[in-house]
N, C-alpha and C. Protein backbone atom coordinates (compact mmCIF):
# COMPACT_ATOMS: atom_id res chain seq x y z
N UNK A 1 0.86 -1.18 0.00
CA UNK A 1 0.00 0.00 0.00
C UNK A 1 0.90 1.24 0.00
N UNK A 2 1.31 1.76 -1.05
CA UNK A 2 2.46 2.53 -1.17
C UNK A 2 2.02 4.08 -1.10
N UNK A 3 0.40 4.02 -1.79
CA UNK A 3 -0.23 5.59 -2.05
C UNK A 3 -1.27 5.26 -0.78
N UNK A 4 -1.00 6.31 0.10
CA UNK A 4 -1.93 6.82 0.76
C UNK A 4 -2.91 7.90 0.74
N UNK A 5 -3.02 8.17 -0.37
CA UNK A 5 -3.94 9.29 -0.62
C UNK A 5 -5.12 8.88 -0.51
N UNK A 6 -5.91 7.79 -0.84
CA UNK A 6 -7.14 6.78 -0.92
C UNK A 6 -7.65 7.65 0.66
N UNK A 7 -6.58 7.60 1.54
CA UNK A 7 -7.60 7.80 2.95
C UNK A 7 -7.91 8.76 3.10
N UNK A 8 -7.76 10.10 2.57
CA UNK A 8 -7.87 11.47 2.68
C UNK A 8 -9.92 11.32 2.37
N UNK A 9 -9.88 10.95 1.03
CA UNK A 9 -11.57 10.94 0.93
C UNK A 9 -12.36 9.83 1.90
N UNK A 10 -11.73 9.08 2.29
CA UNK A 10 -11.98 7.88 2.95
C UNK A 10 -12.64 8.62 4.18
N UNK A 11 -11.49 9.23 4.63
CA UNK A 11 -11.57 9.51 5.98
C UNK A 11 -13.47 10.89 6.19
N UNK A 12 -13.04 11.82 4.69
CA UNK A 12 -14.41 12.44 4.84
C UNK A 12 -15.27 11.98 4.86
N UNK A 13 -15.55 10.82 4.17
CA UNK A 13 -16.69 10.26 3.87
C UNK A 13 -16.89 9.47 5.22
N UNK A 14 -16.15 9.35 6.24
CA UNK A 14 -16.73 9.03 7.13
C UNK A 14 -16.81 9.87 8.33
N UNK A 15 -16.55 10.78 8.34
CA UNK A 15 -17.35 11.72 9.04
C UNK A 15 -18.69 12.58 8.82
N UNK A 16 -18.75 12.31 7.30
CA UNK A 16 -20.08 12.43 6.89
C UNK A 16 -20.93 11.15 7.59
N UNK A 17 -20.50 10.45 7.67
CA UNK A 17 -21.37 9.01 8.02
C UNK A 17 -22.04 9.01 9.20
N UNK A 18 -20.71 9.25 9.90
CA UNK A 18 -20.60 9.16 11.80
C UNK A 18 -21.15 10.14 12.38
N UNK A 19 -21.02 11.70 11.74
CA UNK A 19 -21.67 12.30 12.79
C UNK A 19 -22.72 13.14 12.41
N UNK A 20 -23.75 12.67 11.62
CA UNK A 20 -25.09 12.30 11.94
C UNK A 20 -25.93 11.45 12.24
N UNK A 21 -27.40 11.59 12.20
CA UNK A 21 -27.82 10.48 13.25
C UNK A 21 -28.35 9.58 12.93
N UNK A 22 -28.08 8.78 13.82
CA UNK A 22 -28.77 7.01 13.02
C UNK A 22 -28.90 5.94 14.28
N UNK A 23 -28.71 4.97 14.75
CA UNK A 23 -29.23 4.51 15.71
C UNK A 23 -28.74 4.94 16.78
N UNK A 24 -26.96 4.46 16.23
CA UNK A 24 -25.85 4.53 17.37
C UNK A 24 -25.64 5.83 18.15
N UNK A 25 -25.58 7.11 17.24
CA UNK A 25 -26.11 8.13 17.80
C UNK A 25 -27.13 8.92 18.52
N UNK A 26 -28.19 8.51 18.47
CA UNK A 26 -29.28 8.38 19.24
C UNK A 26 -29.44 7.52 20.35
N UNK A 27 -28.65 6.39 20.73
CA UNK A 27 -28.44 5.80 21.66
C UNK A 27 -27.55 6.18 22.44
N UNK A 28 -26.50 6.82 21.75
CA UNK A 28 -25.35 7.10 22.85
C UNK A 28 -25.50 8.62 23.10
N UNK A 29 -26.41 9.45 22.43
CA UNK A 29 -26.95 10.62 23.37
C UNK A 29 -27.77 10.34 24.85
N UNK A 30 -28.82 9.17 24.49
CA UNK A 30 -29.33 8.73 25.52
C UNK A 30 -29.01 8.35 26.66
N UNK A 31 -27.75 7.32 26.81
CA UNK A 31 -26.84 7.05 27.78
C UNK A 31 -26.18 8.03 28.18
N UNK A 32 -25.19 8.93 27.10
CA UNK A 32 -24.48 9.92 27.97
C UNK A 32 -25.50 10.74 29.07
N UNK A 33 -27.10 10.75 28.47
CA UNK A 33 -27.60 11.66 29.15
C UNK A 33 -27.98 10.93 30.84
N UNK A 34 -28.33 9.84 30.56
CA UNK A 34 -28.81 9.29 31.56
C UNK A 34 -27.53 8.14 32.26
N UNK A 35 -26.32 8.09 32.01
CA UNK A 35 -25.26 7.39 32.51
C UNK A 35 -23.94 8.36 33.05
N UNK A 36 -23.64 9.54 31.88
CA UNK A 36 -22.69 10.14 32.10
C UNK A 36 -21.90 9.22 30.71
N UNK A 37 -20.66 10.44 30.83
CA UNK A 37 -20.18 10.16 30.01
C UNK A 37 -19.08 9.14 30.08
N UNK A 38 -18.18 8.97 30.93
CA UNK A 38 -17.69 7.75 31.40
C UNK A 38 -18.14 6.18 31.51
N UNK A 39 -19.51 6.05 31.62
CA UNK A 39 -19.90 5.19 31.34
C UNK A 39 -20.61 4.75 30.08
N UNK A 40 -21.07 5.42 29.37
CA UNK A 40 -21.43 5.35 27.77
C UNK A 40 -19.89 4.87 27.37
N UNK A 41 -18.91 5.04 27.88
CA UNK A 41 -17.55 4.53 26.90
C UNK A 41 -17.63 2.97 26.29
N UNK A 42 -17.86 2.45 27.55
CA UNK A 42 -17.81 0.46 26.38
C UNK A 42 -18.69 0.65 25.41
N UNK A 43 -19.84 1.41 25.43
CA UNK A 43 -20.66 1.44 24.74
C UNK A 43 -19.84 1.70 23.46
N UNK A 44 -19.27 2.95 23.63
CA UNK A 44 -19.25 3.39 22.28
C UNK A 44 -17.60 2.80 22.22
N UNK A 45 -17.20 1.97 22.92
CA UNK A 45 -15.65 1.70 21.66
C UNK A 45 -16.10 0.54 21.40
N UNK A 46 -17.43 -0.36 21.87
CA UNK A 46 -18.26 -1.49 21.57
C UNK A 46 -18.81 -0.91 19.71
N UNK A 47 -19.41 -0.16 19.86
CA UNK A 47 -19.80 0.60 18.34
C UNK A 47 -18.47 0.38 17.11
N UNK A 48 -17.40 1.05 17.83
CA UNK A 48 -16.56 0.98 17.08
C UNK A 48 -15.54 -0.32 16.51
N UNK A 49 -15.75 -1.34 17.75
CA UNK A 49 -15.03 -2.71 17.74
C UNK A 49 -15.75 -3.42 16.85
N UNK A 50 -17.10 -3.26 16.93
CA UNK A 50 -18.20 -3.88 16.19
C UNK A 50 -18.24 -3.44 14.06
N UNK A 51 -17.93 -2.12 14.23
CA UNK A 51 -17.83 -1.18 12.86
C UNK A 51 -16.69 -1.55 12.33
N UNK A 52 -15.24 -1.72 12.88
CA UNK A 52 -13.67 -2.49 12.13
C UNK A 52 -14.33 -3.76 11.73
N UNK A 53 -15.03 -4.53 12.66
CA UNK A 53 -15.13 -6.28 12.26
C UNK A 53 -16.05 -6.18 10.94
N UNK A 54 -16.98 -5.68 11.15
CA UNK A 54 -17.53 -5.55 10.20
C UNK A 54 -17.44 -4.87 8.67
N UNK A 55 -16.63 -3.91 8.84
CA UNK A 55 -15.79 -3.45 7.50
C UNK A 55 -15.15 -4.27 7.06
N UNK A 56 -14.34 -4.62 7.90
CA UNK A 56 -13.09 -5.33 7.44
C UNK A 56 -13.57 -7.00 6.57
N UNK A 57 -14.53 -7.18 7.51
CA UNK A 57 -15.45 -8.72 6.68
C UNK A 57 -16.02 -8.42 5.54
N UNK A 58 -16.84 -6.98 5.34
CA UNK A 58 -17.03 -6.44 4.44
C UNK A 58 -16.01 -6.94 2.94
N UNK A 59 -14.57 -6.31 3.73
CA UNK A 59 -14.31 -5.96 2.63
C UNK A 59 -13.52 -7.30 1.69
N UNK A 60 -13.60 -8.46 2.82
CA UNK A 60 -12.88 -9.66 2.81
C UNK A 60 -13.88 -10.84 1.88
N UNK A 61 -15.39 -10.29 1.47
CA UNK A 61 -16.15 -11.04 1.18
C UNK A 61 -17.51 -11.22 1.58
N UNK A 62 -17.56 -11.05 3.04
CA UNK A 62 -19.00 -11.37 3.55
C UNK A 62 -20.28 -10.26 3.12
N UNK A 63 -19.97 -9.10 2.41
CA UNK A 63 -20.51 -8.55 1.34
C UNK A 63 -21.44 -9.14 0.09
N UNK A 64 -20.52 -10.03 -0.16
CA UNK A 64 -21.09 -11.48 -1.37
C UNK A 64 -22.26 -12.12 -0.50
N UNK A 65 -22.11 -12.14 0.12
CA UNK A 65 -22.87 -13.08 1.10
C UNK A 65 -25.05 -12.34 0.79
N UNK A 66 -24.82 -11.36 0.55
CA UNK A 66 -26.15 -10.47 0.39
C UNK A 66 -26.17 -10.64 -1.09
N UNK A 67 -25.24 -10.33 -2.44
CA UNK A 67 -25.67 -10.60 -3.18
C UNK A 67 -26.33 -12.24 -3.71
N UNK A 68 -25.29 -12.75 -2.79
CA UNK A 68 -25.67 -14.37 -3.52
C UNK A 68 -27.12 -14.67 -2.69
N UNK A 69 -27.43 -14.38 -1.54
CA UNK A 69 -28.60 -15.01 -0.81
C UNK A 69 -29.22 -13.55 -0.20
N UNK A 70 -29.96 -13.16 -0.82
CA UNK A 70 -30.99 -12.42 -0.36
C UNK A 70 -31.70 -12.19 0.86
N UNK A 71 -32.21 -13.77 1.23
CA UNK A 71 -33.18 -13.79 2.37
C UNK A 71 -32.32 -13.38 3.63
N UNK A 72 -30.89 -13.65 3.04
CA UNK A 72 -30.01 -13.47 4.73
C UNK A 72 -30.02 -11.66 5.06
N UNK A 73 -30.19 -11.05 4.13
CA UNK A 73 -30.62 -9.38 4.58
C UNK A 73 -31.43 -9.71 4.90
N UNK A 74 -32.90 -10.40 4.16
CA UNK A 74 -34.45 -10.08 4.87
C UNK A 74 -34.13 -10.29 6.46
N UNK A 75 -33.84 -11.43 6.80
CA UNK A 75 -33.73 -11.78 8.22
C UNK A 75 -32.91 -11.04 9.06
N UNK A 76 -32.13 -10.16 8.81
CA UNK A 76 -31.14 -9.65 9.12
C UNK A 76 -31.83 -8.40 9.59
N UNK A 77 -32.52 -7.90 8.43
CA UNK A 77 -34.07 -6.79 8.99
C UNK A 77 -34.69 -6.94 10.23
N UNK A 78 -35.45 -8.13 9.39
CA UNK A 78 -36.28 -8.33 10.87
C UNK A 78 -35.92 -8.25 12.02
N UNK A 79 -34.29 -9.06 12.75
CA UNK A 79 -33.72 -9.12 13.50
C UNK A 79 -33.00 -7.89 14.28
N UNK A 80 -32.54 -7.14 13.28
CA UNK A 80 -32.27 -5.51 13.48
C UNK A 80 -33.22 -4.99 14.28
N UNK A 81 -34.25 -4.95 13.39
CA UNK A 81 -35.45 -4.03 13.98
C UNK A 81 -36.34 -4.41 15.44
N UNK A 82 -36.31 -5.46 15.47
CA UNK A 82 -36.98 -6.10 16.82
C UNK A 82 -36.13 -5.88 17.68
N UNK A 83 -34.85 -5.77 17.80
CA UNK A 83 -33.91 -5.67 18.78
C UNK A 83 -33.77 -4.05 18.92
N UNK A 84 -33.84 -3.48 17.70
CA UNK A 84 -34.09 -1.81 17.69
C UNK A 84 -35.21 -1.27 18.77
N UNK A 85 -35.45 -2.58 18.46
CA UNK A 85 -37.61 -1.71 19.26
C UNK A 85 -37.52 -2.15 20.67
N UNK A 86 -36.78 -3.19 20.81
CA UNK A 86 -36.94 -3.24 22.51
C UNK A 86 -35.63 -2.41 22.97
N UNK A 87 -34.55 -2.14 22.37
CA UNK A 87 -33.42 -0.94 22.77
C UNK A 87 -34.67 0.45 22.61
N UNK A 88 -35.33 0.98 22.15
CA UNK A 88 -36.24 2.10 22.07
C UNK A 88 -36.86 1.93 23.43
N UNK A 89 -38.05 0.86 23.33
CA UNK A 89 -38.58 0.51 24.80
C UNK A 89 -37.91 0.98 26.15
N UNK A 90 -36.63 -0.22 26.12
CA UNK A 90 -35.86 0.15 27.04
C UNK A 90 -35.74 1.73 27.58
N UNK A 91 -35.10 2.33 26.58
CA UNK A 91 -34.99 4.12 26.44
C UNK A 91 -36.03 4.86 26.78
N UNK A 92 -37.43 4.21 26.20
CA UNK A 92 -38.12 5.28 26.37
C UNK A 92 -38.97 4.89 28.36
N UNK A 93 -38.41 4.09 29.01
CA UNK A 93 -39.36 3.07 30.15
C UNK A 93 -38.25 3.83 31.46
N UNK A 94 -36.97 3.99 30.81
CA UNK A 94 -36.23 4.26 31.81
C UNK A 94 -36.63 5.15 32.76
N UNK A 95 -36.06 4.51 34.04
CA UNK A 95 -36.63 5.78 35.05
C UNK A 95 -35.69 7.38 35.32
N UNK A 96 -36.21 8.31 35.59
CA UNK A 96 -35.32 9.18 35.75
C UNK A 96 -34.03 8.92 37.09
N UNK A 97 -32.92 9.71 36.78
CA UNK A 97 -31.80 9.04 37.70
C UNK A 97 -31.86 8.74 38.82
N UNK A 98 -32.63 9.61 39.68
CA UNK A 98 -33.39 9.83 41.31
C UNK A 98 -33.81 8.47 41.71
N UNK A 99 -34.59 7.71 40.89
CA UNK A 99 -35.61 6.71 40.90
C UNK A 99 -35.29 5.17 40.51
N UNK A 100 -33.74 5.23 39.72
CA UNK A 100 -32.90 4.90 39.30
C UNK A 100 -32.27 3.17 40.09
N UNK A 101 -32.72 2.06 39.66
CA UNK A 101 -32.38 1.02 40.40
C UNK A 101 -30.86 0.52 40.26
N UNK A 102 -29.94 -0.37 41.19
CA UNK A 102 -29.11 -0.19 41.25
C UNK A 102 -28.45 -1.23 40.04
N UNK A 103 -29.07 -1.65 39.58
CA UNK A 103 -28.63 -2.78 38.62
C UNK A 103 -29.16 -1.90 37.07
N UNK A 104 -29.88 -1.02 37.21
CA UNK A 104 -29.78 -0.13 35.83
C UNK A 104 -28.18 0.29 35.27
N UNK A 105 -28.12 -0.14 33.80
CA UNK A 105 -26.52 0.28 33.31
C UNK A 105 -26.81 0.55 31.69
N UNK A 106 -25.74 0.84 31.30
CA UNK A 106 -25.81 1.47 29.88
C UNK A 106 -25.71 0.19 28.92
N UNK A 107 -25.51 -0.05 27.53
CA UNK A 107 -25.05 -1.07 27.01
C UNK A 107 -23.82 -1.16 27.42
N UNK A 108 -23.35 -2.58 27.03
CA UNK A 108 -21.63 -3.21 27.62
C UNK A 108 -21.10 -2.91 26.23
N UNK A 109 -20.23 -2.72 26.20
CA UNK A 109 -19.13 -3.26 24.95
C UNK A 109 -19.53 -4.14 23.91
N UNK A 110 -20.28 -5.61 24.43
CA UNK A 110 -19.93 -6.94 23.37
C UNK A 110 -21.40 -6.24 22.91
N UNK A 111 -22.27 -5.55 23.56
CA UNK A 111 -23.49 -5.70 23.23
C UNK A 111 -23.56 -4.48 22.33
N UNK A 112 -22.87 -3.46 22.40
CA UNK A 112 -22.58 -2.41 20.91
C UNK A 112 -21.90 -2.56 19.62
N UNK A 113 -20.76 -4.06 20.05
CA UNK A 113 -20.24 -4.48 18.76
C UNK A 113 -21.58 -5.39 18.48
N UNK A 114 -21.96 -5.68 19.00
CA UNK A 114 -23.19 -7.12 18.30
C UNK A 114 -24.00 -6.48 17.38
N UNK A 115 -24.34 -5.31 17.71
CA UNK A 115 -25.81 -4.37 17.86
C UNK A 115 -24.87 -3.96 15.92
N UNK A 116 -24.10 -3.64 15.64
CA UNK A 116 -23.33 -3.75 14.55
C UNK A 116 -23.85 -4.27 13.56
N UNK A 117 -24.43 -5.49 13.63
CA UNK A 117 -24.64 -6.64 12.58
C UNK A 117 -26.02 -6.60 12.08
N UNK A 118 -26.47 -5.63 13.02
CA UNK A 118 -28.14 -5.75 12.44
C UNK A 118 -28.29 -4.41 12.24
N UNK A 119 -27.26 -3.62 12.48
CA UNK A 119 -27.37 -1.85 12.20
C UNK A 119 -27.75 -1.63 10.69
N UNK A 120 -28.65 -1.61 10.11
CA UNK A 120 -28.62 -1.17 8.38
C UNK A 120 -27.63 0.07 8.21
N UNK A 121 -27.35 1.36 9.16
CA UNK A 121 -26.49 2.34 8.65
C UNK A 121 -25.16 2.10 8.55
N UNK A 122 -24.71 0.72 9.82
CA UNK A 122 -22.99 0.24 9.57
C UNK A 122 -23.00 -0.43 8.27
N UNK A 123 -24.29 -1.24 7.87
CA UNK A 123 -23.85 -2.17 6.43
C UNK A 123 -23.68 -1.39 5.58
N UNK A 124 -24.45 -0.03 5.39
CA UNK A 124 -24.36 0.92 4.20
C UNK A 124 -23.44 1.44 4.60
N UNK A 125 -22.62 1.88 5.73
CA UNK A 125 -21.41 3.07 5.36
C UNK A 125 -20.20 1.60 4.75
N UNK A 126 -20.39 0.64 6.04
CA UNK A 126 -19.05 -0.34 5.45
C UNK A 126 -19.22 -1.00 3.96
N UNK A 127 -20.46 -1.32 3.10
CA UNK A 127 -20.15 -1.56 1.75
C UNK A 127 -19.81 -0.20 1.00
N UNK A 128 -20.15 0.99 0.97
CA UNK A 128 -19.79 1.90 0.32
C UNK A 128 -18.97 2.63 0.69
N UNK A 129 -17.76 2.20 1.85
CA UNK A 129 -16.37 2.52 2.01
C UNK A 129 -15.63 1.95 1.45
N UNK A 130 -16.13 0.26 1.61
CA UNK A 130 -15.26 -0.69 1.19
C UNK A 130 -15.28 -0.60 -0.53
N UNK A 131 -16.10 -0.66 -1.03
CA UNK A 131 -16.40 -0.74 -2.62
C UNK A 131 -15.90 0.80 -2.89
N UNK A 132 -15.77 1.99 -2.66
CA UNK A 132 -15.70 3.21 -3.11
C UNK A 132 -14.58 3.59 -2.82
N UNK A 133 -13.87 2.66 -2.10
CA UNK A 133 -12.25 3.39 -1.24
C UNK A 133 -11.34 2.55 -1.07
N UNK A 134 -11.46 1.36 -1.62
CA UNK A 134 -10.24 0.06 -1.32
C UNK A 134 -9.85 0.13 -2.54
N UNK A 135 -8.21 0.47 -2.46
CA UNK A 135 -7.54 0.21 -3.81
C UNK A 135 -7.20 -0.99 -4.75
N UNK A 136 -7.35 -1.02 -5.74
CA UNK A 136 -7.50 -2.41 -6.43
C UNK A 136 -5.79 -3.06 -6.04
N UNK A 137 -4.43 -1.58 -5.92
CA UNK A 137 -3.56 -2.65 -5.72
C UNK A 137 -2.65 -3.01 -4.25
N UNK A 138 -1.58 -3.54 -3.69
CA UNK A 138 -1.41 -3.57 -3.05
C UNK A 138 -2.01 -4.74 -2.23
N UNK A 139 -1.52 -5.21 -1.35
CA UNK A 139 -2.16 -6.39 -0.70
C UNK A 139 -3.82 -6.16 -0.14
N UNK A 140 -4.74 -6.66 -0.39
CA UNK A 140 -5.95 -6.41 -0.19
C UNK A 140 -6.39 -6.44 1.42
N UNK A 141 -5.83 -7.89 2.02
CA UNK A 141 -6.46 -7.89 3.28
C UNK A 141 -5.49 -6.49 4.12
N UNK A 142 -4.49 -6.13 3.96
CA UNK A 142 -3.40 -5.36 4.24
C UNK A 142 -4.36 -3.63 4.45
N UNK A 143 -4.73 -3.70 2.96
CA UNK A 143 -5.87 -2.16 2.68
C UNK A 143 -6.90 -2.14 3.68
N UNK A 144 -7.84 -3.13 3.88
CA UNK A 144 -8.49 -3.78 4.29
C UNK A 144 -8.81 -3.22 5.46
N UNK A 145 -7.75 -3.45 6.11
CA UNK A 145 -7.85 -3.39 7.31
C UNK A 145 -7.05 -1.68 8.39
N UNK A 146 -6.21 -1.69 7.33
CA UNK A 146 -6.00 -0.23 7.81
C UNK A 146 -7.54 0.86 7.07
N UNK A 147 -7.83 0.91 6.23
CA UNK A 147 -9.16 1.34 5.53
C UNK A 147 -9.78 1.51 6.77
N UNK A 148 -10.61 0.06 7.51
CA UNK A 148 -11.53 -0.26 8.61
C UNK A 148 -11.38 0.99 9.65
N UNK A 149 -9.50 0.68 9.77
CA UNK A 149 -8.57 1.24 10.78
C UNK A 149 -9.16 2.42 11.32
N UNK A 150 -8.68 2.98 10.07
CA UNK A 150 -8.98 4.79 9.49
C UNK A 150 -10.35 5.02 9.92
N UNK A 151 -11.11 4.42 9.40
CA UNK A 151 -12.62 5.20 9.60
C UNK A 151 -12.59 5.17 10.88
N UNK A 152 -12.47 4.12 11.76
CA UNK A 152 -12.83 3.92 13.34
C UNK A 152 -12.31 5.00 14.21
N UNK A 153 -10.76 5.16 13.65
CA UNK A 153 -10.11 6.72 14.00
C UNK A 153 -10.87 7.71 13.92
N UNK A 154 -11.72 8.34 12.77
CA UNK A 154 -11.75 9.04 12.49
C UNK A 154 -13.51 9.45 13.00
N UNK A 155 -13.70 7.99 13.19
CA UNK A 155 -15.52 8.12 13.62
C UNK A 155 -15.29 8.64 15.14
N UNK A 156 -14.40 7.96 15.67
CA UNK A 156 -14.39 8.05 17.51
C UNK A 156 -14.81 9.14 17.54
N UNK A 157 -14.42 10.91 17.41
CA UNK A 157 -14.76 11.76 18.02
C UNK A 157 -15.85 12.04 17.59
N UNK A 158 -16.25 11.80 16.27
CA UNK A 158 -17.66 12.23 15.87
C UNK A 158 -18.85 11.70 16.79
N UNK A 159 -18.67 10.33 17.43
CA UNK A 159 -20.07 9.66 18.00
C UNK A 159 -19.47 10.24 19.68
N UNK A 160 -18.30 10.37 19.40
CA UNK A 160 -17.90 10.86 20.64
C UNK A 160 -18.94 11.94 21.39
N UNK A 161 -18.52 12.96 20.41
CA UNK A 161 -19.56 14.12 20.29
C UNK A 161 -20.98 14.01 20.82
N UNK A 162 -21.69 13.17 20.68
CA UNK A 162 -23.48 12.80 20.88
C UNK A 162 -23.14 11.69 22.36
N UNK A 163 -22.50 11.83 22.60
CA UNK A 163 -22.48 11.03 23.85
C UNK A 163 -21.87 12.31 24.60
N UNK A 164 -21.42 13.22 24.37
CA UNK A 164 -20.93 14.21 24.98
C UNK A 164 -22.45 14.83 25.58
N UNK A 165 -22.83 15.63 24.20
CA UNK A 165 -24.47 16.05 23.84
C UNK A 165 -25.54 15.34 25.08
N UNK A 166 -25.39 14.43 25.20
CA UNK A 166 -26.14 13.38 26.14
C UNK A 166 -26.00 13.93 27.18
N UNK A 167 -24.22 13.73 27.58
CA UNK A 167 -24.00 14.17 28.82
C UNK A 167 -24.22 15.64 29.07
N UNK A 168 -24.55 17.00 28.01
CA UNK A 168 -24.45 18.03 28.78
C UNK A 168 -26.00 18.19 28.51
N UNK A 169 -26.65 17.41 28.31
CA UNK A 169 -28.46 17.05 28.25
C UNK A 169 -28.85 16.98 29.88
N UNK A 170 -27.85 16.09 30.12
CA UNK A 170 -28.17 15.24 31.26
C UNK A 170 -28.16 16.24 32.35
N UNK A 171 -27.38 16.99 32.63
CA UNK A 171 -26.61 18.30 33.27
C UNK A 171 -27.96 19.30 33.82
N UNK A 172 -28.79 19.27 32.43
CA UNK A 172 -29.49 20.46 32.33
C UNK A 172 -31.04 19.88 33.47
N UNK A 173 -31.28 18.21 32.95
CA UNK A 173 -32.50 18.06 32.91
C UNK A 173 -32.61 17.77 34.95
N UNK A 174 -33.55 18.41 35.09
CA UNK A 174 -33.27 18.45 36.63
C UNK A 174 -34.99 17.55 37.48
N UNK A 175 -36.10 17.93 36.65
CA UNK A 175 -37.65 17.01 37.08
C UNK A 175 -37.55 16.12 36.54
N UNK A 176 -38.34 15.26 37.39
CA UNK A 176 -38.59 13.21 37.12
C UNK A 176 -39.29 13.64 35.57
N UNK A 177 -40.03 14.56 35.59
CA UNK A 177 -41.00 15.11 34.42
C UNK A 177 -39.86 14.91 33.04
N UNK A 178 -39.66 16.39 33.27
CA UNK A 178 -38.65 16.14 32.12
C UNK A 178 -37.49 15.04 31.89
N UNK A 179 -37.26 14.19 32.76
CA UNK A 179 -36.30 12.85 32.15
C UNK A 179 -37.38 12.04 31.45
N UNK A 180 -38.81 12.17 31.87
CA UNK A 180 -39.40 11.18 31.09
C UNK A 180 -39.69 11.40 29.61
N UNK A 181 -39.93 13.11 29.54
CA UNK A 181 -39.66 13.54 28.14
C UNK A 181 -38.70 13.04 27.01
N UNK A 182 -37.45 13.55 28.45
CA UNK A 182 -36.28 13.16 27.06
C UNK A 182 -35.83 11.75 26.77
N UNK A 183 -36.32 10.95 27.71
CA UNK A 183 -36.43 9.25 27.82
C UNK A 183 -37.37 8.83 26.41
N UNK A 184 -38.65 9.82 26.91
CA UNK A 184 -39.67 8.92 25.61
C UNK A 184 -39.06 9.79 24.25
N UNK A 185 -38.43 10.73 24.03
CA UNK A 185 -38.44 11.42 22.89
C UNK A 185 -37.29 10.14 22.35
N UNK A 186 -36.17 10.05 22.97
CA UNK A 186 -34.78 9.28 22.21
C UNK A 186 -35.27 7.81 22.07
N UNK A 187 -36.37 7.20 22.81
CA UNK A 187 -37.08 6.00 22.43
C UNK A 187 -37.93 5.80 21.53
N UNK A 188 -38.88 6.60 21.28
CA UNK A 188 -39.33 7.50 20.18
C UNK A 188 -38.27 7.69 18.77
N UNK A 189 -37.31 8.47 18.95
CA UNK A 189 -36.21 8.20 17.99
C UNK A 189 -36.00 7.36 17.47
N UNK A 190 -35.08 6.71 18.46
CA UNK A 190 -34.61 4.85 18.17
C UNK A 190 -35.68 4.30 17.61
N UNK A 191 -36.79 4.02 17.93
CA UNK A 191 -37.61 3.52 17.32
C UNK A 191 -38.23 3.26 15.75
N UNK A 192 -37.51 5.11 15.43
CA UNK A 192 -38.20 5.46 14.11
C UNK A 192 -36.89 5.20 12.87
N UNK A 193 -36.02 4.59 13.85
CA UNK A 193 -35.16 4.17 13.08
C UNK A 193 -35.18 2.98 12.22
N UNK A 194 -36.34 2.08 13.00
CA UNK A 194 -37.01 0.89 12.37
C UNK A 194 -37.14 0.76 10.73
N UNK A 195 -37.83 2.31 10.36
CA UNK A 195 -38.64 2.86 9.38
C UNK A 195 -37.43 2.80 8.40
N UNK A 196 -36.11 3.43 8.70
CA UNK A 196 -34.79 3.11 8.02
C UNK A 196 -34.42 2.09 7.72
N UNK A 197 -34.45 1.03 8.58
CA UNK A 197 -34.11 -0.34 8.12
C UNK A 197 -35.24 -1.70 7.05
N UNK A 198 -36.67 -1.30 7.55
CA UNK A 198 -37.35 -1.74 6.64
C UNK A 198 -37.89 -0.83 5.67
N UNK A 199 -37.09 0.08 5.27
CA UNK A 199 -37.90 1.04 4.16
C UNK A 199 -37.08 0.42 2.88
């Protein structure tokens, strides 16, 4: 991989990606707001552990895998979205912090890389990074994977950002009232993200 220029557009195109909103962002506003920002972290380097594996498989083949068999997206929908709708639930049921039981926690790590596989916005940014930005020469799995590399670099501060947002949400919101607002609004959100994945 001798020309590195490939990552310069690489890298925009994924900050176009990352920091607007789509599930992961809407979830990790939610947590920062209602966890803090220290604890939204597994969450979100879970997002990001989850976004390399999946590029990088992307770009290794498992891409083919949708053209040759179809039904494995359909199911892949369905599965997305049902798990979308009870992460919404969740969000929108939560109690405000006051009220707050002691076993309430944010997502873990394995459970933001998982959450990856059924994301429709990670499959669309990672096939149209991988297909629009991997150079034909040079060792492929080699591109591959620094490519993945790059974006994950370059996403961190962007989702960073909305987990920040969360946390200076969180700061502000002071009645049981208003946490339930901003609880049902980002569950509400998440939810309508459904509409993205089966549209």
């Amino acid at each position: 991989m001798e020309d590195w220029a490939f990552l310069i557009p690489a890298a925009l195109f994924m900050v176009s990606m990352t920091i607007t909103p789509g599930p992961n962002n809407v979830m990790l506003t939610a947590s920062g707001a209602n966890y803090g920002f220290m604890r939204t972290l597994p969450h979100l380097f879970g997002i990001l552990a989850g976004c390399f594996v999946l590029f990088a498989s992307i770009a290794l083949g498992l891409g083919v895998v949708f053209e040759r068999y179809p039904a494995v997206q359909s199911v892949l929908k369905v599965v997305g979205s049902v798990y979308l709708l009870y992460l919404a639930w969740k969000i929108a049921t939560a109690p405000p912090p006051q009220f707050r039981t002691e076993g309430a926690r944010p997502l873990s790590f394995w459970q933001g890389a998982a959450f990856q596989f059924a994301n429709p916005k990670a499959w669309v940014m990672g096939i149209a990074l991988m297909a629009g930005f991997l150079p034909e020469a040079g060792n492929p799995w080699l591109n591959a994977l620094v490519l993945a590399g790059v974006a994950e670099l370059v996403g961190l501060p962007c989702i960073a950002l909305w987990a920040g947002f969360g946390t200076a949400i969180g700061k502000v919101l002071k009645s049981a009232t208003s946490w339930r607002w901003f609880n049902g609004t980002m569950g509400a959100m998440t939810a309508a993200c459904v509409v993205m994945i089966l549209g």
